[in-house]
N, C-alpha and C. Protein backbone atom coordinates (compact mmCIF):
# COMPACT_ATOMS: atom_id res chain seq x y z
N UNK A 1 0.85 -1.17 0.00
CA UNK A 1 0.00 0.00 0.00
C UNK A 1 0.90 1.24 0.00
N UNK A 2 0.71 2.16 -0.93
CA UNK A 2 1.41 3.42 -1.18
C UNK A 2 0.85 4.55 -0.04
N UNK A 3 1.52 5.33 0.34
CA UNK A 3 0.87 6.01 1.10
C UNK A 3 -0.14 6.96 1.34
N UNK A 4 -0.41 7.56 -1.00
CA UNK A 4 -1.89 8.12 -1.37
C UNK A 4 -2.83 7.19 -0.76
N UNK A 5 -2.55 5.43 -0.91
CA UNK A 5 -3.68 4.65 -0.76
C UNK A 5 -3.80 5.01 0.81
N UNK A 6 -2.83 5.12 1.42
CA UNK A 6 -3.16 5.01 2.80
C UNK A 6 -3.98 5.92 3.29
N UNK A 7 -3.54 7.42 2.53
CA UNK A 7 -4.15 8.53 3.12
C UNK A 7 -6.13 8.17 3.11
N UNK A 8 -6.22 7.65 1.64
CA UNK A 8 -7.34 7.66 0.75
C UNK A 8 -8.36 6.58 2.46
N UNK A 9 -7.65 5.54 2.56
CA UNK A 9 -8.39 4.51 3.60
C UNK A 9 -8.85 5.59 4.82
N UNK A 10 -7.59 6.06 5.27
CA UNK A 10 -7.81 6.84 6.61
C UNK A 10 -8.98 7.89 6.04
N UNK A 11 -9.15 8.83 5.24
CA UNK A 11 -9.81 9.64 4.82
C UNK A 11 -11.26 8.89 5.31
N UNK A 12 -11.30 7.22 4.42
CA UNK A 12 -12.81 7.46 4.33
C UNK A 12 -13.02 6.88 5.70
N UNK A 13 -12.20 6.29 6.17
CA UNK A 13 -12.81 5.83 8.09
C UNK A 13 -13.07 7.40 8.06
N UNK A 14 -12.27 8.06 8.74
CA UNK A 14 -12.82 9.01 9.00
C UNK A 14 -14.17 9.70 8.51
N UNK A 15 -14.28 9.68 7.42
CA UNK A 15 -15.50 10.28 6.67
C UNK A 15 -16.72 9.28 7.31
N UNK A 16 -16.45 7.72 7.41
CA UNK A 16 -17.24 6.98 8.13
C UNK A 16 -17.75 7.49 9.26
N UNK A 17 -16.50 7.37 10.25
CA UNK A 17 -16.68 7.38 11.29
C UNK A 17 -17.89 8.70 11.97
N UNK A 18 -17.71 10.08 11.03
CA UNK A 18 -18.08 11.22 11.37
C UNK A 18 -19.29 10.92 10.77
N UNK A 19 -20.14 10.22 10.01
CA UNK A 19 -21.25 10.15 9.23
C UNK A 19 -22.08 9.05 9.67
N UNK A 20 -21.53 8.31 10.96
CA UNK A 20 -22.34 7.34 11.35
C UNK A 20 -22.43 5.69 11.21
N UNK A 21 -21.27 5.04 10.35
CA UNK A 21 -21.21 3.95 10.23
C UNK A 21 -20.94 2.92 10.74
N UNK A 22 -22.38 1.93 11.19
CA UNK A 22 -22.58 1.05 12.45
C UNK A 22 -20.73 0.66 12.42
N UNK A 23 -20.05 0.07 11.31
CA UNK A 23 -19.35 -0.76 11.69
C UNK A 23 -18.35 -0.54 11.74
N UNK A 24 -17.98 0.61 11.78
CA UNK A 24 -16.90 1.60 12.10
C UNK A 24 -16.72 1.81 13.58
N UNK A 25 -18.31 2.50 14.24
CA UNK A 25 -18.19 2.97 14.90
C UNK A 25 -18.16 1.63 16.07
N UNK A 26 -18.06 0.36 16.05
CA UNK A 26 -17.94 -0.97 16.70
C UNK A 26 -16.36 -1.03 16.56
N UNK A 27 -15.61 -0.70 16.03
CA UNK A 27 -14.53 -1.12 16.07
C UNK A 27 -13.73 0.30 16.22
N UNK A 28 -14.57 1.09 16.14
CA UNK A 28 -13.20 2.06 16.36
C UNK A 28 -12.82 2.30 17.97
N UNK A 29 -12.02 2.76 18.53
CA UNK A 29 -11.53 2.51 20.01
C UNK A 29 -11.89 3.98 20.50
N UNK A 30 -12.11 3.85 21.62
CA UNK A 30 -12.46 5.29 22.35
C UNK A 30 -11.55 6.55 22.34
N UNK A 31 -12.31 7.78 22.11
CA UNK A 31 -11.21 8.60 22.41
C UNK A 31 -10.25 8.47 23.56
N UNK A 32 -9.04 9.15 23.22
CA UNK A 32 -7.86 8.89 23.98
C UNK A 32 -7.45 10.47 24.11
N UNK A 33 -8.39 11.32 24.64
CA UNK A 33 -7.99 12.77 24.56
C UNK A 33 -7.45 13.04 26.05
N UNK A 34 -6.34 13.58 26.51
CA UNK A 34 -5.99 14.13 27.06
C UNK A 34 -6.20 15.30 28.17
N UNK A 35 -6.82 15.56 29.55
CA UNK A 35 -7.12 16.59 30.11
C UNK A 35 -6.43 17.60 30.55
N UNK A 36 -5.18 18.20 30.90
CA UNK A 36 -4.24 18.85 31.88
C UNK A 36 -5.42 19.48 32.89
N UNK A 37 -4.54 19.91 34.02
CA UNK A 37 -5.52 20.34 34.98
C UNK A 37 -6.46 21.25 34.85
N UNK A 38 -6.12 22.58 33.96
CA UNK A 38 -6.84 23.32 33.94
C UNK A 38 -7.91 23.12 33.29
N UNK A 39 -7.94 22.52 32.41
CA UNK A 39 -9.43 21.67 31.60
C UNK A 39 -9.83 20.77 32.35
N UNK A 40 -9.33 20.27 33.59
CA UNK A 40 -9.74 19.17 34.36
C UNK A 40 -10.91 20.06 35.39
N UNK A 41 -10.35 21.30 36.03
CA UNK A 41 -11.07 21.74 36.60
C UNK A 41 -12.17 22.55 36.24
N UNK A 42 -12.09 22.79 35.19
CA UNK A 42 -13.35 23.57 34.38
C UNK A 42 -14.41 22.65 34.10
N UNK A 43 -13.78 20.92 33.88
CA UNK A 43 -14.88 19.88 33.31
C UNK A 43 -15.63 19.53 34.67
N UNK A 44 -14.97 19.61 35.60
CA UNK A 44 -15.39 18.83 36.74
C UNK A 44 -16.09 19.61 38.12
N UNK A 45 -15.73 20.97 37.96
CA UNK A 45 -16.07 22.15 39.16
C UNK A 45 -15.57 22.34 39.94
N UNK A 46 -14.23 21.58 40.16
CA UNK A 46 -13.66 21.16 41.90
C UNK A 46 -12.25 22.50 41.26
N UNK A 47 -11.75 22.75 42.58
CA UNK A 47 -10.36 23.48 42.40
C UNK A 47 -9.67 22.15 42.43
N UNK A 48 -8.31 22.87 42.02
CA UNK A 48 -7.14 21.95 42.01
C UNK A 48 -6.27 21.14 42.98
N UNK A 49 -6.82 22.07 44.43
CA UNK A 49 -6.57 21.37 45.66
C UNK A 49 -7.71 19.82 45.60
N UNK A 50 -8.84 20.36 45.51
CA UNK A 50 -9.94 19.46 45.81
C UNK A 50 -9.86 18.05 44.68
N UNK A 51 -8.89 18.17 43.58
CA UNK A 51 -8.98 17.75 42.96
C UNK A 51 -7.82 15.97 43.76
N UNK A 52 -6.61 17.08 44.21
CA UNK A 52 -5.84 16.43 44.41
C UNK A 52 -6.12 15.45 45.74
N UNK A 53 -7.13 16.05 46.85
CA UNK A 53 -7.29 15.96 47.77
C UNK A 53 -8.07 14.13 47.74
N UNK A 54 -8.99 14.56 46.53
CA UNK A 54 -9.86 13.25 45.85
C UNK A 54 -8.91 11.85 45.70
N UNK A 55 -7.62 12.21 45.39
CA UNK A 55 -6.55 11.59 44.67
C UNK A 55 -5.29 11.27 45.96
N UNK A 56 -5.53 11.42 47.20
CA UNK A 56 -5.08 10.99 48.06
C UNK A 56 -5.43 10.34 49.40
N UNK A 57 -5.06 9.26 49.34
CA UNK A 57 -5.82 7.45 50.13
C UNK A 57 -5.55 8.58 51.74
N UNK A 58 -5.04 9.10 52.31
CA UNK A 58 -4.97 10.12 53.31
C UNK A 58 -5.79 11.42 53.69
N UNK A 59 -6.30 11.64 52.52
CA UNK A 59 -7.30 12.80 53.07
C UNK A 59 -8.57 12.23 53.03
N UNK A 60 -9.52 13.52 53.58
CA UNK A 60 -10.75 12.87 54.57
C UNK A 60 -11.39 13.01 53.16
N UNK A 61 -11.33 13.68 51.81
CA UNK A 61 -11.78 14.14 50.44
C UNK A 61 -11.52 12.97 49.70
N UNK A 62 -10.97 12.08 50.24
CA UNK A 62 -10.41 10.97 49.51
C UNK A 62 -11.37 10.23 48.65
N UNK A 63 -11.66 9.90 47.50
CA UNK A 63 -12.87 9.01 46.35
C UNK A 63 -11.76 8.30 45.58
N UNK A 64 -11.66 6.59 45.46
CA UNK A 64 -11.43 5.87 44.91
C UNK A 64 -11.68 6.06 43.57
N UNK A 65 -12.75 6.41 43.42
CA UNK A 65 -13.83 6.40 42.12
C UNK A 65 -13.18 7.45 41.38
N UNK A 66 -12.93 8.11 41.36
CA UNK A 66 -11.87 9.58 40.94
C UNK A 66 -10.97 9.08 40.19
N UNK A 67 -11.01 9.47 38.71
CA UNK A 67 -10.00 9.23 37.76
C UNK A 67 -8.46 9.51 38.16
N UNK A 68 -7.82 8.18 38.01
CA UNK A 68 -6.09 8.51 38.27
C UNK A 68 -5.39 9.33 37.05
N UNK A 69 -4.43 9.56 37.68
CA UNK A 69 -3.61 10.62 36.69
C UNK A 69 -2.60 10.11 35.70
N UNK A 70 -2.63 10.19 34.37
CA UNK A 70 -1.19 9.79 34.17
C UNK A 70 -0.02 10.76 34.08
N UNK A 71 0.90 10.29 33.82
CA UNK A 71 2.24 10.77 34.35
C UNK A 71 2.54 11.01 32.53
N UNK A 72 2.94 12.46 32.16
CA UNK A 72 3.54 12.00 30.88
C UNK A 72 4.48 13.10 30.86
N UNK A 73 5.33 13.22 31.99
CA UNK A 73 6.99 13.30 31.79
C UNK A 73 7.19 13.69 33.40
N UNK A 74 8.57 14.35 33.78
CA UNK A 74 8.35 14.91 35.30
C UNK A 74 7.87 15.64 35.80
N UNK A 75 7.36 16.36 35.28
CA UNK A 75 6.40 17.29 35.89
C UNK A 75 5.22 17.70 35.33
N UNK A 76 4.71 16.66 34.21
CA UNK A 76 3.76 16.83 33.69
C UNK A 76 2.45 15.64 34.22
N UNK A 77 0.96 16.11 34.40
CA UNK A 77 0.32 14.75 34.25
C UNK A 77 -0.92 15.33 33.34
N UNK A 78 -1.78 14.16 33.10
CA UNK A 78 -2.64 14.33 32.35
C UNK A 78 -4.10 13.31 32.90
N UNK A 79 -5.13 13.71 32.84
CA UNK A 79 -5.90 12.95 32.86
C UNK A 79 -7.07 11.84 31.43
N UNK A 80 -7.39 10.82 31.28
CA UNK A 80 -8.07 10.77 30.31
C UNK A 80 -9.24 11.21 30.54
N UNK A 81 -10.19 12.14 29.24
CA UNK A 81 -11.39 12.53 29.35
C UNK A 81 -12.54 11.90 29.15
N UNK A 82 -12.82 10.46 29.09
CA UNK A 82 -13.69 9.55 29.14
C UNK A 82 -14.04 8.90 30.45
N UNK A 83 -12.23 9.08 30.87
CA UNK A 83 -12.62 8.26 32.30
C UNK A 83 -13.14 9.58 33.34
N UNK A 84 -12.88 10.52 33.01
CA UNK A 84 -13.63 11.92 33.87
C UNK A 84 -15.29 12.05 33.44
N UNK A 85 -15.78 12.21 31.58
CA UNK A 85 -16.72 11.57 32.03
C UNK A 85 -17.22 10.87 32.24
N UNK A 86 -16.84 9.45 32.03
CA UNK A 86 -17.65 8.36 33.31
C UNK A 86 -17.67 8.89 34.50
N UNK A 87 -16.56 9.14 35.32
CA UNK A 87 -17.34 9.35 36.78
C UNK A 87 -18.18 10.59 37.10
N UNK A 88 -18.44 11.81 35.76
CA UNK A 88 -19.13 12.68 36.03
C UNK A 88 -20.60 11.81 36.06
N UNK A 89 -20.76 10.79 34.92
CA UNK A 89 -21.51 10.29 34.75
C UNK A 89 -22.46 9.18 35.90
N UNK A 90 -21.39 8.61 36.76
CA UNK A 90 -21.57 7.94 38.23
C UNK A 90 -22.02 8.82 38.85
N UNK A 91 -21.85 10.04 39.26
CA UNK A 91 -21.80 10.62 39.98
C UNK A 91 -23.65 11.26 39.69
N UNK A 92 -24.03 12.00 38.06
CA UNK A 92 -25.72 12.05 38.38
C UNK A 92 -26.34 10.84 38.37
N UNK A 93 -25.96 9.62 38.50
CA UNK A 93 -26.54 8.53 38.08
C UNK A 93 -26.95 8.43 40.25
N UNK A 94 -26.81 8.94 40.42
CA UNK A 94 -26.43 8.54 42.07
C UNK A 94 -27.24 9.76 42.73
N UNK A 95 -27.25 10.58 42.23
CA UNK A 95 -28.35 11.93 42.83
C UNK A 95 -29.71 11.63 43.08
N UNK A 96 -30.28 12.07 43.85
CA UNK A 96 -31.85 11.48 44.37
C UNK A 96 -32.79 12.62 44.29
């Protein structure tokens, strides 16, 4: 496969994918988008303390359920945005 052909394949998933096609959208894999904090706290409402607070087995703020962080260098982390909203999603599923 030449790499016009390649472009041409990717093109039409994509064109699939954005237009609705059952069998695309079965096999294609979940977004894998990226949060940094400051989009973390805008998605979620909490400050950045409260965030962290969620994220430590020691504080009284402490939730298991709370998306872990990944690590993507030394001083960088990131969260995934599927697994934030799922637990936004736990979270009205649970309101009375």
């Amino acid at each position: 496969m030449t790499i016009k052909e390649g472009a041409k394949t990717l093109n039409a998933r994509h064109f699939q994918a954005d237009h609705g096609s059952a069998r695309e959208s079965e096999i294609r894999p979940k977004s894998k988008k990226m949060l940094r904090i400051k989009e973390l706290t805008a998605r979620v409402g909490l400050s950045r303390s409260s965030i962290y607070s969620k994220l430590d087995p020691g504080s009284a703020a402490f939730d298991p359920t709370f998306p872990k962080q990944i690590k993507l260098g030394s001083r960088a982390v990131a969260w995934l945005e599927d697994e934030v909203e799922a637990w936004l999603d736990q979270l009205a599923s649970h309101r009375s």
